[in-house]
Protein backbone atom coordinates (compact mmCIF):
# COMPACT_ATOMS: atom_id res chain seq x y z
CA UNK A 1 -16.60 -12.00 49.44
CA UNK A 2 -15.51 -12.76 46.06
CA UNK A 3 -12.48 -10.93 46.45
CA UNK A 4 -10.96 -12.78 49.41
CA UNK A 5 -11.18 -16.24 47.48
CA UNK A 6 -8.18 -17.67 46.42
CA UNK A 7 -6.91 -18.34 42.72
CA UNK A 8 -5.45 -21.39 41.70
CA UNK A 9 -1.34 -20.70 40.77
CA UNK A 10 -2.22 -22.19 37.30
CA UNK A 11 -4.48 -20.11 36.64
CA UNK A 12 -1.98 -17.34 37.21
CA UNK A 13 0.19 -18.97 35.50
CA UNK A 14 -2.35 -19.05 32.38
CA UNK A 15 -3.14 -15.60 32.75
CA UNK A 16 0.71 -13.94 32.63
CA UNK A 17 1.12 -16.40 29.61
CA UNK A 18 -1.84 -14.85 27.84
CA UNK A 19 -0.89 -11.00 28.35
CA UNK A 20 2.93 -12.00 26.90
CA UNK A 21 1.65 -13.34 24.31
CA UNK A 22 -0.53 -10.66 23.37
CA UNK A 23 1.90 -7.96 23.67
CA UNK A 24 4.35 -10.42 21.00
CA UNK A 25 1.83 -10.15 18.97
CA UNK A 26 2.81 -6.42 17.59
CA UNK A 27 6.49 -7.15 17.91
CA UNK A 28 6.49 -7.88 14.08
CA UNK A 29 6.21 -4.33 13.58
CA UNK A 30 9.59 -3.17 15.68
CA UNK A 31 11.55 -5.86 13.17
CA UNK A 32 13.99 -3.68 11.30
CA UNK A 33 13.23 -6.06 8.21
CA UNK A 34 9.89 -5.62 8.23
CA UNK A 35 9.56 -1.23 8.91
CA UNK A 36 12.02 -0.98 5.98
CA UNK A 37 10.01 -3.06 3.65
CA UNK A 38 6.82 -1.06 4.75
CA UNK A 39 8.72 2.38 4.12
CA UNK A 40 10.71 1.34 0.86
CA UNK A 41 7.18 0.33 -0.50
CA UNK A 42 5.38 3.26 0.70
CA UNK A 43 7.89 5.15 -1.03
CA UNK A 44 7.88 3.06 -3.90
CA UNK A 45 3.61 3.48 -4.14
CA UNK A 46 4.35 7.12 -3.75
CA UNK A 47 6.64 7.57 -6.63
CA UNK A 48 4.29 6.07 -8.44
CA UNK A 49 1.52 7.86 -8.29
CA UNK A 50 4.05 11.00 -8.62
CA UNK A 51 5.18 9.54 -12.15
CA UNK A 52 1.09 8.77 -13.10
CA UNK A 53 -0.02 12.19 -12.11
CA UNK A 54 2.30 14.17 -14.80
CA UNK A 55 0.38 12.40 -17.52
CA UNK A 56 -2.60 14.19 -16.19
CA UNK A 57 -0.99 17.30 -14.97
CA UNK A 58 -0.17 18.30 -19.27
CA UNK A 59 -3.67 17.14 -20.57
């Protein structure tokens, strides 16, 4: 019988508040800003290792 009871509008209120704010919680990553930071330094820690690996590529 559980699923003829009724729920309090608050409480659906509460719960459509929670899964938006969830789901705003990974909008950092579609920030322009933010992905081109990631994939400059990605790039940047790539190079690096590039530049590090010669030394030991003509021992």
């Amino acid at each position: 019988m559980r699923f003829f009871r009724k729920t309090s509008p608050r409480r659906n209120q509460v719960r459509k508040g929670k899964a938006a704010g969830e789901s705003g919680q990974m909008g950092w990553l579609a920030d322009t800003d933010r992905l081109s930071s990631v994939v400059l330094g990605l790039v940047f820690i790539i190079l690096c290792i590039c530049v590090l690996s010669f030394e030991l590529i003509r021992q």
